[in-house]
Protein backbone atom coordinates (compact mmCIF):
# COMPACT_ATOMS: atom_id res chain seq x y z
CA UNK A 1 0.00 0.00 0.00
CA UNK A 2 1.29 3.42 -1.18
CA UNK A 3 2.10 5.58 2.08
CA UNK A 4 0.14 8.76 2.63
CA UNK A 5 2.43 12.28 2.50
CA UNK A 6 1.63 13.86 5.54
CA UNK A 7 0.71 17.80 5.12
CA UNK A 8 -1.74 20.26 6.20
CA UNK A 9 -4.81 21.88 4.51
CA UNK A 10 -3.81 25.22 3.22
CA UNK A 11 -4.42 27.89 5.16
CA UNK A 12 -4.61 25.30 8.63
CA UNK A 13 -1.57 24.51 10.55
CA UNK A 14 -0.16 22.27 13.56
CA UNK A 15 1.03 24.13 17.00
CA UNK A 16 4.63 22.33 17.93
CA UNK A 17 5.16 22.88 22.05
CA UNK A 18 6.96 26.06 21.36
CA UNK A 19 4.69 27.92 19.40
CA UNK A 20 1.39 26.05 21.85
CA UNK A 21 3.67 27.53 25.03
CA UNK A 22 2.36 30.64 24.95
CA UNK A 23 -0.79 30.48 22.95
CA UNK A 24 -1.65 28.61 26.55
CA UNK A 25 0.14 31.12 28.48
CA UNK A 26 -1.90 33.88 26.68
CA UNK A 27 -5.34 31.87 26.72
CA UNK A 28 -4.76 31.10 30.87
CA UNK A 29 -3.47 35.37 31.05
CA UNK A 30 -6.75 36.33 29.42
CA UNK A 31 -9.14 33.94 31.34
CA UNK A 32 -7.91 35.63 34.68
CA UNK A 33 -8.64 39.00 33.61
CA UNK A 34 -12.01 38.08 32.45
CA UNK A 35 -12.70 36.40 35.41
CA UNK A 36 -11.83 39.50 37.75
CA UNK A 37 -14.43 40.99 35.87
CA UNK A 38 -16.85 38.42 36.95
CA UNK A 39 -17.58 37.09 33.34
CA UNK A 40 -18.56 33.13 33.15
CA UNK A 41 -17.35 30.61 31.21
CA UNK A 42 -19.71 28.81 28.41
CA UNK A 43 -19.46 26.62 25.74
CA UNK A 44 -21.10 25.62 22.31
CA UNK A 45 -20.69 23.57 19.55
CA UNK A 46 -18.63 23.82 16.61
CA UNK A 47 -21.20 23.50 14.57
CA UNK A 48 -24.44 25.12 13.83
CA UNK A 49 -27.89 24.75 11.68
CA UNK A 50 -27.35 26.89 8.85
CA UNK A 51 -29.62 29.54 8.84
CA UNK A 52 -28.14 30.18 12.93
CA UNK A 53 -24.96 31.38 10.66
CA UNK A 54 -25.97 32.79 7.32
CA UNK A 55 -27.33 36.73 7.49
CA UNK A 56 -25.66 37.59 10.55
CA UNK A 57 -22.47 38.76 9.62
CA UNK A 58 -21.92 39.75 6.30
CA UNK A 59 -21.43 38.67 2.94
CA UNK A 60 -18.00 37.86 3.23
CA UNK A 61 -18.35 36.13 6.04
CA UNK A 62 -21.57 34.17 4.01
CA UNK A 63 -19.13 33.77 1.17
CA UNK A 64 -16.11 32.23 3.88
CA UNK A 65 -18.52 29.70 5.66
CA UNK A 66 -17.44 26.52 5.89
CA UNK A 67 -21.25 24.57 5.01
CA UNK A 68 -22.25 20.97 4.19
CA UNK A 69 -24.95 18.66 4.85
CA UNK A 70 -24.81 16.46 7.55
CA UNK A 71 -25.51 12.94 7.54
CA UNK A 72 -29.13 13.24 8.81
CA UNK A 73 -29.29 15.56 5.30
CA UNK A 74 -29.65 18.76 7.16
CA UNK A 75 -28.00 21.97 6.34
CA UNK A 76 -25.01 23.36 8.67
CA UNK A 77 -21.78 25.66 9.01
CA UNK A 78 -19.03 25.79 11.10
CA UNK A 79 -19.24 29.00 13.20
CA UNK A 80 -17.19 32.12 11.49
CA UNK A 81 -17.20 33.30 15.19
CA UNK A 82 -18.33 33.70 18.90
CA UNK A 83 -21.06 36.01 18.77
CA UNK A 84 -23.82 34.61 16.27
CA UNK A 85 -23.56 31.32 18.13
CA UNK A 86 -23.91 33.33 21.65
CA UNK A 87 -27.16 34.94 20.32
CA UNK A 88 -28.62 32.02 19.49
CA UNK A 89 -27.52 30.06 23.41
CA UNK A 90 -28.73 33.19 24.85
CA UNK A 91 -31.95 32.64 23.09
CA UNK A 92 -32.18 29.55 24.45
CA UNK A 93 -31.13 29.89 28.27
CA UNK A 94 -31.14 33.63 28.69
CA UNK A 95 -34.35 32.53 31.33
CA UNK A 96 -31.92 30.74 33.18
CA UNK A 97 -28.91 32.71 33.24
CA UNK A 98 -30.85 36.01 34.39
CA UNK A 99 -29.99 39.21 33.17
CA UNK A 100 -27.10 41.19 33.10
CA UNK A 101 -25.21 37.82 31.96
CA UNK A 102 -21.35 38.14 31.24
CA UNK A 103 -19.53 35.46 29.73
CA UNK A 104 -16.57 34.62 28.25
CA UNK A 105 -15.50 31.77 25.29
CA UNK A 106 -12.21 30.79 24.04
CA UNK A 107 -12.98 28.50 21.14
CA UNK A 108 -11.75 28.03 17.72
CA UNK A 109 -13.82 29.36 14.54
CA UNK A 110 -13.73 28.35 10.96
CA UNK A 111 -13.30 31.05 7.84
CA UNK A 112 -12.60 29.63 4.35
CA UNK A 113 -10.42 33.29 3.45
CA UNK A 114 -7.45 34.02 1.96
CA UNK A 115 -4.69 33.46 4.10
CA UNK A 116 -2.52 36.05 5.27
CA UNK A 117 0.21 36.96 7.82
CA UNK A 118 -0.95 36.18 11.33
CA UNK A 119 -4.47 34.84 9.79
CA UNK A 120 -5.72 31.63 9.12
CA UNK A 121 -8.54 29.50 8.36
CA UNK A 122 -8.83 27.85 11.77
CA UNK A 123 -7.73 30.15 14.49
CA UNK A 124 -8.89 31.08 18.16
CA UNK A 125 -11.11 33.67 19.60
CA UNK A 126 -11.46 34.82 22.96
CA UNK A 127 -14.30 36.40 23.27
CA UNK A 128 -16.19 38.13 26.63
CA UNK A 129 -19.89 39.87 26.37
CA UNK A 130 -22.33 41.39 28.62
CA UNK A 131 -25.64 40.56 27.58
CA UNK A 132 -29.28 42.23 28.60
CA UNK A 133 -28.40 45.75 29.32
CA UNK A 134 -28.09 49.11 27.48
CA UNK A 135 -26.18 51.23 30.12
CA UNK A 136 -22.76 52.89 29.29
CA UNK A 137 -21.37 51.07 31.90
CA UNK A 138 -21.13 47.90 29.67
CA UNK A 139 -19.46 49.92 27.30
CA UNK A 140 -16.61 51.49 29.48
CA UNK A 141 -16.48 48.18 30.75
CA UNK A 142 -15.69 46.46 27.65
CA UNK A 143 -12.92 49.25 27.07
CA UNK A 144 -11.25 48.32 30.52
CA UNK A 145 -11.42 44.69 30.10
CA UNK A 146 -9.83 45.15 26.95
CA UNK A 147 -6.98 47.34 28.43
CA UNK A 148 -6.22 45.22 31.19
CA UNK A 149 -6.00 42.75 29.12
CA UNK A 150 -3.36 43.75 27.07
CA UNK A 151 -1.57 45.09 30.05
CA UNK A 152 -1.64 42.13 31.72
CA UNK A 153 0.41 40.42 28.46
CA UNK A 154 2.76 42.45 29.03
CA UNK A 155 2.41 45.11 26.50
CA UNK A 156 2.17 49.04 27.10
CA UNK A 157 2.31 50.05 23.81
CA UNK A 158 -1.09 50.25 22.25
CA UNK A 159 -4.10 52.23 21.37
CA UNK A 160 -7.88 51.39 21.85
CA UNK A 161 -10.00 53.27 19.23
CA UNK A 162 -13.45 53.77 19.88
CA UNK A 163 -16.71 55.25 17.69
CA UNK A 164 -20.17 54.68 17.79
CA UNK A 165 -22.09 53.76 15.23
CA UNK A 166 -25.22 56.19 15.05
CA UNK A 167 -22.93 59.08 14.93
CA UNK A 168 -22.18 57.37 11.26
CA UNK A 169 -25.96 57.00 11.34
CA UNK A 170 -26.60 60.19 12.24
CA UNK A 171 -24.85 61.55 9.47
CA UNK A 172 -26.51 59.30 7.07
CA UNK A 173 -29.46 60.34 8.52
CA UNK A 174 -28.65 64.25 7.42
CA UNK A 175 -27.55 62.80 4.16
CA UNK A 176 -31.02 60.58 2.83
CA UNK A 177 -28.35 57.69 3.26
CA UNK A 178 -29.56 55.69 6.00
CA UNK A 179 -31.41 53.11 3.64
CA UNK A 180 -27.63 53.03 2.08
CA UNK A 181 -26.17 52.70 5.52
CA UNK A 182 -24.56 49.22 5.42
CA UNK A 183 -22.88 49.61 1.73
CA UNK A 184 -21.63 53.08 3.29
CA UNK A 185 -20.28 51.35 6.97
CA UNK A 186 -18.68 48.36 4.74
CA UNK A 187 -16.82 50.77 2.58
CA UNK A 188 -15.34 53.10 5.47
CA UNK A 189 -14.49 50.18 7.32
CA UNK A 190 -11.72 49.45 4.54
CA UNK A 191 -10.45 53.32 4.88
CA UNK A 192 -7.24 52.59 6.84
CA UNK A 193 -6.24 49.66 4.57
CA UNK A 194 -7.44 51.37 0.65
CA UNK A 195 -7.46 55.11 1.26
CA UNK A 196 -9.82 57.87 1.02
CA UNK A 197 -10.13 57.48 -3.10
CA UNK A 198 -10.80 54.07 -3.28
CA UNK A 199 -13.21 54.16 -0.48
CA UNK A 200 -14.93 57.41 -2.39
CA UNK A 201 -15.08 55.37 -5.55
CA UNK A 202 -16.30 52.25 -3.79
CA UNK A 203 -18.95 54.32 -1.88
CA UNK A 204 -20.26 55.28 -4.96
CA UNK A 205 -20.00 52.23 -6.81
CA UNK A 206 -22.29 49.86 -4.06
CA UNK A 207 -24.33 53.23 -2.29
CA UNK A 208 -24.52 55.38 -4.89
CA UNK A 209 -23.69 58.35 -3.36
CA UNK A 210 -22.55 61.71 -4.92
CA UNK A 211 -19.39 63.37 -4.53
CA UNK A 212 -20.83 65.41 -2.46
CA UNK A 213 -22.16 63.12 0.11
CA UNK A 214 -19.15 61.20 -0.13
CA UNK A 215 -16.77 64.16 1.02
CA UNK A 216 -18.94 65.05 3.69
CA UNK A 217 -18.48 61.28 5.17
CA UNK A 218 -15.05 61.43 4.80
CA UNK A 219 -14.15 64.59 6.09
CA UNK A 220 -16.13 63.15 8.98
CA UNK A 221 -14.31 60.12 9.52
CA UNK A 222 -10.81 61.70 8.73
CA UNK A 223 -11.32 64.09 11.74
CA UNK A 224 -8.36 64.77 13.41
CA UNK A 225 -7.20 66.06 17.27
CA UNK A 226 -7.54 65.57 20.60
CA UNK A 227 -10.74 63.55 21.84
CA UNK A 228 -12.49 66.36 23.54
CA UNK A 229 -11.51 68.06 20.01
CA UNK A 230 -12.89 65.84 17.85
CA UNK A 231 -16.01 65.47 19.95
CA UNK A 232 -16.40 69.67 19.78
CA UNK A 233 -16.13 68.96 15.73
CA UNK A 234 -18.88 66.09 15.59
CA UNK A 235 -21.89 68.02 17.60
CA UNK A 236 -22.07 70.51 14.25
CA UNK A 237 -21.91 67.86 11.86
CA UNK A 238 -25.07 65.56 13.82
CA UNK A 239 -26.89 68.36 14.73
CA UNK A 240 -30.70 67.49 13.90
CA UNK A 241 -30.03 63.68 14.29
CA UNK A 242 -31.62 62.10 17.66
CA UNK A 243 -29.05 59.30 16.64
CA UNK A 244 -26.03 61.01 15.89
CA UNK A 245 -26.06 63.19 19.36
CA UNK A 246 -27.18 60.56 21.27
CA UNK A 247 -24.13 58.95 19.57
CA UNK A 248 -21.63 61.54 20.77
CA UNK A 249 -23.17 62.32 24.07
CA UNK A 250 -21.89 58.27 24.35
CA UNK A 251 -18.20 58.50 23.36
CA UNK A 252 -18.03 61.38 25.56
CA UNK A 253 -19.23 59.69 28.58
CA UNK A 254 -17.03 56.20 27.67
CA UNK A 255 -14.37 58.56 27.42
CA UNK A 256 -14.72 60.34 30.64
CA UNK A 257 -15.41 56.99 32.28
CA UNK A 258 -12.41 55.05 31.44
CA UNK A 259 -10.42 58.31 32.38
CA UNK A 260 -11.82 58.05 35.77
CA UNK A 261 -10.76 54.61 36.56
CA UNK A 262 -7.04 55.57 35.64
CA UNK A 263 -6.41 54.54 31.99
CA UNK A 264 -3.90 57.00 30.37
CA UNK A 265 -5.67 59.30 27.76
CA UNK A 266 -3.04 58.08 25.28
CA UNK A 267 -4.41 54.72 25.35
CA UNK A 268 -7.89 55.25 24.25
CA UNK A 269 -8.60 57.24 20.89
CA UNK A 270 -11.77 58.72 19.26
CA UNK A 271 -11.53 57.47 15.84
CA UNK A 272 -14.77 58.02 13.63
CA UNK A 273 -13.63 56.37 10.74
CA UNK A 274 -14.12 52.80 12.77
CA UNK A 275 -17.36 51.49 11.20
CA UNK A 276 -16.75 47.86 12.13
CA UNK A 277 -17.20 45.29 8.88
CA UNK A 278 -20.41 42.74 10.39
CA UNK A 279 -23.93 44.01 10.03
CA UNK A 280 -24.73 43.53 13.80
CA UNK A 281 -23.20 45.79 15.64
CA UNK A 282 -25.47 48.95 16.19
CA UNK A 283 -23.72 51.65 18.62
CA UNK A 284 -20.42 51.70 20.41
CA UNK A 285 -17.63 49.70 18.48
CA UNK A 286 -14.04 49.05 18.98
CA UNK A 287 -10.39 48.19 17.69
CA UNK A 288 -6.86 47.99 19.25
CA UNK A 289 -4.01 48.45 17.75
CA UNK A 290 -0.13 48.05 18.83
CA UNK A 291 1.45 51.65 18.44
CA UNK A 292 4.99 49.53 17.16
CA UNK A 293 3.45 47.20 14.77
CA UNK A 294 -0.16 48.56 13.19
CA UNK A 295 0.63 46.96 9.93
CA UNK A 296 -0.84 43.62 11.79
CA UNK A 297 -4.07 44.94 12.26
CA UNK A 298 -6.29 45.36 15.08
CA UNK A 299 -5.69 42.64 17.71
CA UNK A 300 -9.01 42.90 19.43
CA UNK A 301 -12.14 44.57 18.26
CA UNK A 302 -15.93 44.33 19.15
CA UNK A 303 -18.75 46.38 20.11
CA UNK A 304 -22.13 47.07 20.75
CA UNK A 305 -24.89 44.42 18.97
CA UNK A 306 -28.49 45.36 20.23
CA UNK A 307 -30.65 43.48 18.09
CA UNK A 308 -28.61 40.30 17.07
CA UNK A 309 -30.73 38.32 19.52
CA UNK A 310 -33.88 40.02 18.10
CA UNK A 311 -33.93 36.89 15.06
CA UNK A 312 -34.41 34.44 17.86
CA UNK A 313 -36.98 36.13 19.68
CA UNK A 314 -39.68 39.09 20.95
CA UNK A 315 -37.67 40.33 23.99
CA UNK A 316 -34.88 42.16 23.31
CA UNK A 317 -31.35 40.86 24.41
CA UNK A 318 -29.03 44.20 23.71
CA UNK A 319 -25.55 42.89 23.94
CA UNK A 320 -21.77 44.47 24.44
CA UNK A 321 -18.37 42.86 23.56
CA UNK A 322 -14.96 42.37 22.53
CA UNK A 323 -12.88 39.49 20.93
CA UNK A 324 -9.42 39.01 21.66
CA UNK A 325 -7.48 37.95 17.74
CA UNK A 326 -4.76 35.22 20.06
CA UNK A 327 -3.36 34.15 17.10
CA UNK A 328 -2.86 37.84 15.27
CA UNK A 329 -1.60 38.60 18.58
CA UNK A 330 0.60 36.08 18.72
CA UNK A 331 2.07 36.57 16.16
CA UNK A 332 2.63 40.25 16.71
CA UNK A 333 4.29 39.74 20.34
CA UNK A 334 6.85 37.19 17.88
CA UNK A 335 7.55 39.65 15.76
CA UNK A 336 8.14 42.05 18.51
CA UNK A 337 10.50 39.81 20.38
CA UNK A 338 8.59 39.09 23.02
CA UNK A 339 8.23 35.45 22.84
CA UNK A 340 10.18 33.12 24.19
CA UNK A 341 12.08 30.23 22.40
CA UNK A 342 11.03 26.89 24.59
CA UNK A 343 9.80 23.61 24.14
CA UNK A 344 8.88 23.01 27.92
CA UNK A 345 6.07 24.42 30.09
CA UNK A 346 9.31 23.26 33.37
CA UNK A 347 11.32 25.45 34.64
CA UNK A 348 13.56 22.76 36.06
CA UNK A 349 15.38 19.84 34.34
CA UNK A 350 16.30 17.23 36.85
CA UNK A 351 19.60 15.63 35.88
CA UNK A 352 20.07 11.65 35.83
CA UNK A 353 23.44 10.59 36.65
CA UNK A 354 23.46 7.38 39.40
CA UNK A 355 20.57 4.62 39.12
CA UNK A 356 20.93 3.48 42.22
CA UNK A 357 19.31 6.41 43.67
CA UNK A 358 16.57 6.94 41.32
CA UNK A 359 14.48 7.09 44.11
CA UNK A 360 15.99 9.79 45.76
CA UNK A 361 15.67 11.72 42.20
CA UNK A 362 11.61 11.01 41.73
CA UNK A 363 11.56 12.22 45.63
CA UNK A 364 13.22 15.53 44.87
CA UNK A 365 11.35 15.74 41.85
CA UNK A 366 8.30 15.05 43.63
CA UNK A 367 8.86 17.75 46.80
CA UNK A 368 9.66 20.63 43.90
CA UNK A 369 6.62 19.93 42.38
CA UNK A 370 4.93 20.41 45.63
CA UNK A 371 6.47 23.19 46.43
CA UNK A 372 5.03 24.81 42.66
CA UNK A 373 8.30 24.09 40.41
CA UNK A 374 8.14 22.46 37.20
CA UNK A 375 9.96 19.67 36.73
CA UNK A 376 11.52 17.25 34.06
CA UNK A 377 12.88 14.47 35.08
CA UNK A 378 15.60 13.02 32.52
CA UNK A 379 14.56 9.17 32.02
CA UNK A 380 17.91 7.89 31.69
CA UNK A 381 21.62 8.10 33.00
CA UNK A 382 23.69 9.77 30.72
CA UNK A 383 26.56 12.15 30.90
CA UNK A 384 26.15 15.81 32.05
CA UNK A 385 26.95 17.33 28.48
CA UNK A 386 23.95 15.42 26.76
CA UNK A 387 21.59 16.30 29.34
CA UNK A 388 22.51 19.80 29.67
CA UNK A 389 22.57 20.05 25.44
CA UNK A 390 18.89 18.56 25.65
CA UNK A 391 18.29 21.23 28.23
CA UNK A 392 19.24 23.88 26.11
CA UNK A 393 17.34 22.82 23.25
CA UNK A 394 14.13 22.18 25.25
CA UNK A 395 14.46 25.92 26.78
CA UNK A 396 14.94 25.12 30.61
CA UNK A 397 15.83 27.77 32.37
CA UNK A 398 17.43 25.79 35.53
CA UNK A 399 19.23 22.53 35.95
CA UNK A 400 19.60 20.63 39.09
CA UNK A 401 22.76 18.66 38.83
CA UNK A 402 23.28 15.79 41.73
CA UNK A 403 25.43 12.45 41.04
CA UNK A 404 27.40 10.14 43.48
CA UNK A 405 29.55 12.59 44.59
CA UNK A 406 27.15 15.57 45.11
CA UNK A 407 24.76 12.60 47.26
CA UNK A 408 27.37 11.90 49.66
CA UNK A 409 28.17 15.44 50.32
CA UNK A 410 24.62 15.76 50.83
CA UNK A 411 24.78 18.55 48.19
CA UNK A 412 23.28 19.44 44.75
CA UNK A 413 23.95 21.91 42.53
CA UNK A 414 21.40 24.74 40.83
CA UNK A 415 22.41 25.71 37.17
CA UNK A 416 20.84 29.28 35.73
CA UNK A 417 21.41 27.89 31.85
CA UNK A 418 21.16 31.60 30.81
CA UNK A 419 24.04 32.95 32.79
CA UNK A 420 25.93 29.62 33.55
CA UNK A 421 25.98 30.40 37.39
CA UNK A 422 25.76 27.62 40.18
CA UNK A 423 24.55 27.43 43.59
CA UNK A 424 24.96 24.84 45.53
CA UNK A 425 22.67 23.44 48.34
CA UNK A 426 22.07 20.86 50.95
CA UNK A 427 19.98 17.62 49.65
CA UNK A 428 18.79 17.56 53.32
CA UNK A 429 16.57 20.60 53.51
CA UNK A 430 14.76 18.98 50.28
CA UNK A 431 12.87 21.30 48.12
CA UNK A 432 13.26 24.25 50.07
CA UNK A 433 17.25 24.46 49.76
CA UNK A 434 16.55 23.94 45.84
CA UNK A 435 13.72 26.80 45.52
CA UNK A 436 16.00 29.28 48.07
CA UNK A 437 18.50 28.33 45.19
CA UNK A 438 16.89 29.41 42.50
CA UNK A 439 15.74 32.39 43.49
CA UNK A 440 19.25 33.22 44.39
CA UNK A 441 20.35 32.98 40.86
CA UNK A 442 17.74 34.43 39.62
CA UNK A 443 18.13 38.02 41.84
């Protein structure tokens, strides 16, 4: 029989340990800061009936689903993301869960697209939502998740950008464009990646708009200054619209809320040319990017989706959230250097030297892991060189070194593999000597 070439679906990939590292470190990082928020944890499945998926997005995302028939003949999709499939559980159990629910779902999603860097056809969203409430609380909420978040990974470099969505409307209102409105919002949402012209020609290519109408929406969304600045600029350019100053009287008080609980100003930024691509979002919307690397695109975006739930049924379920991009993130924090190269979740590589005492070994092994070390155990005897090579190619950043001689001293040794410096330490006092050691080396 002919053997089978192994490979991987274009566009799909396989996670080797050092690359799966810290996708889990950043997964278990973002699950703590969405539990100090008091979001929940759900679940729900991979797939969906069709016509759960279809319409709810947009029609690129139509266009990207992945859809067959199962083998009971019925129609379904793989889910393009977190929030259409959240609509439709909170449909279903929102009389159990109570309202305000907040949850939170890390889970993959499916999107036949065209690949590109940092984007792929399976990746991971983490997404967190508070459902059954309108207040503006939600919203500067969902801006303060979103910046802990990031701080808590470690970066400090980034920008939130926030608009709402009926000050868009509002204008479209002013204009006779609001039947136009989602041809308009699609188009601006591609302004920071075509430019102004393209987006003018494409606005009047799918909306129809005149020049006219088309330079006063960009000259809205290219407004420029400080927040409070660009605020003073909108009120003129709305005035008459109950949407578009009920729009602006919201971005002020987001603004003036996540300014009171201490996030620097330069972190959060009105920016009206943020539409947001999907069809269901319906006021305040968002997008971060990372002030060294904005080429990669916005590495967690969401908003405000008040009648999503509205296709499942008569009460109304408004809805606020954000979705963390791991694997655009990912692969922004490589690019940036701040990933690092290992192949083991340890910190500590136990060295094998004597047999006879391999149960004095698995007993030290077993106390630091106790005491909330990570170790490896090597499985065999061999000589120090080979072990300490495989250490260095697994990424460990200690080594504790103890053969015959070291056990009748009644001493071991504690390698830093970065610096090369030793401490030693008495076998006696167990784990304790061994952790003292290690944070010796490492201060």
């Amino acid at each position: 029989m002919a053997r089978i070439v192994p490979r991987t679906l274009k566009g799909f990939r396989d996670y080797l340990p050092e690359a799966m590292i810290p996708r889990e470190r950043l997964i278990e990082t973002a699950r703590q800061v969405y539990r100090s928020y008091g979001f929940s944890p759900i679940d729900t499945p991979a797939l969906e009936y069709l016509d759960i998926l279809t319409g709810k997005g947009s029609e690129e995302t139509d266009r990207q689903l992945y859809r067959f028939q199962d083998h009971g003949g019925r129609e379904v999709g793989m889910r393009f993301d977190l929030t259409v499939p959240l609509a439709r559980f909170a449909a279903q159990h929102i009389h159990q869960l109570g309202t305000p629910f907040k949850r939170y779902h890390i889970a993959a999603v499916w999107r036949g697209e065209n690949t590109q860097r940092g984007r792929y056809r399976e990746f991971m969203q983490c997404d967190f939502d508070t459902l059954g409430t309108r207040a503006v609380t939600a919203d500067i909420e969902t801006a303060l998740v979103i910046h802990d978040l990031l701080q808590a990974l470690g970066l400090s470099r980034f920008t939130i950008r926030v608009n709402h969505r009926m000050v868009l409307n509002g204008l479209l209102e002013r204009l006779g464009l609001v039947d136009r409105s989602t041809a308009v919002l699609r188009s601006l949402d591609k302004l920071a990646k075509i430019g102004p012209d393209k987006v003018a020609a494409e606005m009047a290519a799918t909306a129809g708009m005149s020049p006219a109408q088309t330079r006063q929406v960009l000259t809205l969304a290219e407004l420029q200054g400080s927040n409070q600045a660009i605020l003073q600029q909108l009120g003129p350019l709305v005035a008459g619209s109950e949407s578009g100053e009920r729009g602006v009287g919201c971005l002020a008080e987001i603004l003036a809320g996540v300014q009171a609980a201490g996030v620097a100003a330069e972190r959060i930024r009105l920016d009206v040319s943020i539409a947001r691509g999907l069809d269901y979002y319906t006021g305040t919307v968002f997008e971060t990017f990372l002030d060294d690397l904005p080429a990669i695109g916005s590495v967690c975006s969401g908003g405000r989706y008040d009648d999503l739930a509205g296709m499942y049924r008569k009460q109304e379920l408004p809805g606020i959230g954000a979705s963390l991009g791991l694997d655009r993130l990912l692969a922004a924090m490589e690019e940036l250097g701040m990933i690092a190269a290992v192949r083991t979740p340890a910190e500590v590589l136990l060295t094998f030297f004597d047999a006879r005492r391999m149960g004095d070994y698995l007993q030290l092994a077993a106390q630091l892991r106790a005491a909330g070390v990570g170790v490896e155990f090597y499985p065999e005897p061999k000589k120090l060189g080979q072990q300490l090579k495989y250490a260095d190619q697994r990424g460990f950043r200690f080594a504790v070194i103890a053969g015959q001689r070291e056990f009748e001293a009644g001493q071991c040794q504690v390698k830093d593999l970065r610096t090369g410096q030793s401490v030693e330490c008495a076998l006696a006092q167990g784990a304790r000597a061994v952790v003292q050691a290690i944070r010796a080396v490492t201060d």
